[in-house]
Protein backbone atom coordinates (compact mmCIF):
# COMPACT_ATOMS: atom_id res chain seq x y z
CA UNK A 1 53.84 66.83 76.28
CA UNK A 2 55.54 67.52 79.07
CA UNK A 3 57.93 71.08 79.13
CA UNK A 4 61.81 70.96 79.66
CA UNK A 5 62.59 71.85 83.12
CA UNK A 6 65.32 74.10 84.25
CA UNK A 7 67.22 73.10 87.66
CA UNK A 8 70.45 74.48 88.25
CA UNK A 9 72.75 72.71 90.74
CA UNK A 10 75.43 74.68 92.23
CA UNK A 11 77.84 71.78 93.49
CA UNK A 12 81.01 71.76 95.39
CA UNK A 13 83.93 69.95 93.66
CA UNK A 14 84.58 67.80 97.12
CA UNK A 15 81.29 66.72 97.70
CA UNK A 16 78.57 67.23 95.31
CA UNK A 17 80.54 67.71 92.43
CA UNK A 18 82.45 63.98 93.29
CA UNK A 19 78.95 62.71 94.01
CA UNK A 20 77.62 63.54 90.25
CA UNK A 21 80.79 62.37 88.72
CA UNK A 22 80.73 58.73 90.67
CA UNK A 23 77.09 58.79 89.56
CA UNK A 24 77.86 59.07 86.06
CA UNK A 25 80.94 56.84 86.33
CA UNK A 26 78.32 54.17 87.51
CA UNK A 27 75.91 55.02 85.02
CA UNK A 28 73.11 55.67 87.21
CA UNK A 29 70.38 57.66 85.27
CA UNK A 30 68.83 61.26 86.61
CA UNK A 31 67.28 63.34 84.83
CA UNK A 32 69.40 65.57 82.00
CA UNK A 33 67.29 68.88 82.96
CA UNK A 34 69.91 70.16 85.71
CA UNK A 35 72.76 72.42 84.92
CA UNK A 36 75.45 71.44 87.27
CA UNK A 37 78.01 74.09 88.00
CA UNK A 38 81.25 73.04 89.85
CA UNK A 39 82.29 75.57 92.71
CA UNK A 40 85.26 75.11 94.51
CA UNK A 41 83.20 74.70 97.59
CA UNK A 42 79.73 75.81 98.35
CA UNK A 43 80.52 78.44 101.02
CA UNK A 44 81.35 80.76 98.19
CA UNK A 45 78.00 80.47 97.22
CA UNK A 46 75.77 83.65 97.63
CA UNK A 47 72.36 84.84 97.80
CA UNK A 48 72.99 86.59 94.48
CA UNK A 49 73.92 83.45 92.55
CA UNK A 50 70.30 81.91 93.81
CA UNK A 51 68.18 84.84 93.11
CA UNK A 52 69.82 85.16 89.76
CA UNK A 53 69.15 81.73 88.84
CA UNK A 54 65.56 81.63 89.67
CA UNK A 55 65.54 85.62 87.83
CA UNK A 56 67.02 84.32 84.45
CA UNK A 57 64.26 80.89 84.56
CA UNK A 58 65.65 78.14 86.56
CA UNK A 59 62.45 76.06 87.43
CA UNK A 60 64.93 75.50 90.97
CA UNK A 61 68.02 75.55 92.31
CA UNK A 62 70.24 73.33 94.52
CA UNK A 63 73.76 73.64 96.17
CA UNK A 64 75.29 70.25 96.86
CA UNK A 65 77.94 70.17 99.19
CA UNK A 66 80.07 68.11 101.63
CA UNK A 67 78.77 66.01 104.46
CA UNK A 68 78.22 68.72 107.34
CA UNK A 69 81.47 68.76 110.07
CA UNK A 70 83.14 67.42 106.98
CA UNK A 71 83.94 70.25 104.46
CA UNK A 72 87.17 70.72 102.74
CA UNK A 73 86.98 74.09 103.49
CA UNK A 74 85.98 73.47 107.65
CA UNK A 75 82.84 75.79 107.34
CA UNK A 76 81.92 76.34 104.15
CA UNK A 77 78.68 74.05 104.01
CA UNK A 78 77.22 75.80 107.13
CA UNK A 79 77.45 78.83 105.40
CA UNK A 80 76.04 78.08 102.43
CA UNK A 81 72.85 76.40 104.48
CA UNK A 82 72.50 79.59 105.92
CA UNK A 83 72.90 81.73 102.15
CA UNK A 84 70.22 79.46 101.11
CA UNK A 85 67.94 79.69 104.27
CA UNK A 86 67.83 83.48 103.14
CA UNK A 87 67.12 82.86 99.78
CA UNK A 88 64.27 80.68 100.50
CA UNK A 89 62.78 83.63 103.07
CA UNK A 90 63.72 86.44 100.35
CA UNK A 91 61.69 84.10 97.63
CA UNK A 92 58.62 83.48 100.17
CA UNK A 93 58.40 87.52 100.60
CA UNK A 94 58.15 88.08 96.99
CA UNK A 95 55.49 85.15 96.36
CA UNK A 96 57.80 82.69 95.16
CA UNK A 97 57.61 79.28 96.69
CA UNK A 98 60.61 78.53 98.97
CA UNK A 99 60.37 74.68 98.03
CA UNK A 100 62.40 76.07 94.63
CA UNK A 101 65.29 76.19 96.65
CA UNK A 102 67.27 73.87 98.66
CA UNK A 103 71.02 72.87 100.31
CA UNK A 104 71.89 68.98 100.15
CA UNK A 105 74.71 67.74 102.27
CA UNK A 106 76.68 64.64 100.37
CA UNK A 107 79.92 62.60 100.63
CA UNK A 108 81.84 62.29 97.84
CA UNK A 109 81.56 58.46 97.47
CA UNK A 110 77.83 58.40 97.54
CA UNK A 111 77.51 58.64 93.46
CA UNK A 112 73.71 56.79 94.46
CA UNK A 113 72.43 59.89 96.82
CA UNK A 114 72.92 62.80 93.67
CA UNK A 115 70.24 61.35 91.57
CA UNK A 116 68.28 61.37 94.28
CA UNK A 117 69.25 64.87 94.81
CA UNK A 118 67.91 65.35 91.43
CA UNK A 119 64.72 63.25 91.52
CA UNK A 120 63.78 65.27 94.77
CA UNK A 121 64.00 68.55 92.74
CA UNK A 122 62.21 67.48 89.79
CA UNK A 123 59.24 66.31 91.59
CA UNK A 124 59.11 69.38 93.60
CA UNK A 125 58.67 71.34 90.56
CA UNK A 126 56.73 68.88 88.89
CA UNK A 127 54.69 69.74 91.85
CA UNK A 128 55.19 73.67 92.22
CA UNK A 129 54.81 74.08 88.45
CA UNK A 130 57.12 76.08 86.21
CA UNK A 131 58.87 79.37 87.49
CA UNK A 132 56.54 82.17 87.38
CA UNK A 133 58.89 84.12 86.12
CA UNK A 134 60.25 81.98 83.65
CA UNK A 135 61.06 84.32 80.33
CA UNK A 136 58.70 83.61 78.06
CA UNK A 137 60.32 81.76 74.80
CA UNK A 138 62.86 80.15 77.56
């Protein structure tokens, strides 16, 4: 039997967020084992919000946010690729693997490209295994 995964998807409500919602509009299928979380754009993301995640059992984490040179917010997604680039080297220093985290760029009108999103974390843990420090009863 295979164990419930925990992804949490950090999304921003131009891009990523729009993406998942046009997805489920259309009724395309991904898997029901991500958490999504609507941020008003992912530049107010932060290293803390990642760490946490992966602290309190998320399997992995992704931020979803508008096409680069296309954010709402004018810089928002180059900052958050640059929170997670951090997050990923703080994670490889402490022996977690840095595959557990990643940044997706996405239009709003591509509903198809966020279950892909989602398939692309899934097999990467389905890969990588559960989190290590996953609470145990979680």
């Amino acid at each position: 039997m295979k164990a419930n995964l925990s992804i949490v998807g950090y999304c921003c409500s131009y891009g990523g967020y729009s993406s998942a919602d046009l997805a489920g509009a259309s009724r395309l299928r991904y898997s029901p084992d991500v958490m999504i979380i609507r941020i008003p754009c992912v530049g107010r993301i932060d290293v803390i919000h990642i760490l946490r995640a992966i602290r309190n059992g998320a399997d992995a984490v992704f931020v979803a946010g508008c096409l680069e040179r296309n954010c709402n917010f004018e810089y928002g997604n180059f900052e958050a690729r640059k929170r997670v680039e951090h997050a990923r080297r703080l994670l490889g220093e402490i022996g977690i693997e840095k595959e557990r985290v990643e940044v997706f760029n996405v239009a709003s009108n591509q509903g198809w490209r966020f279950p892909e999103i989602v398939d692309e974390m899934v097999s990467r843990v389905n890969v990588l295994g559960p989190n290590p420090i996953r609470k145990v009863g979680k």
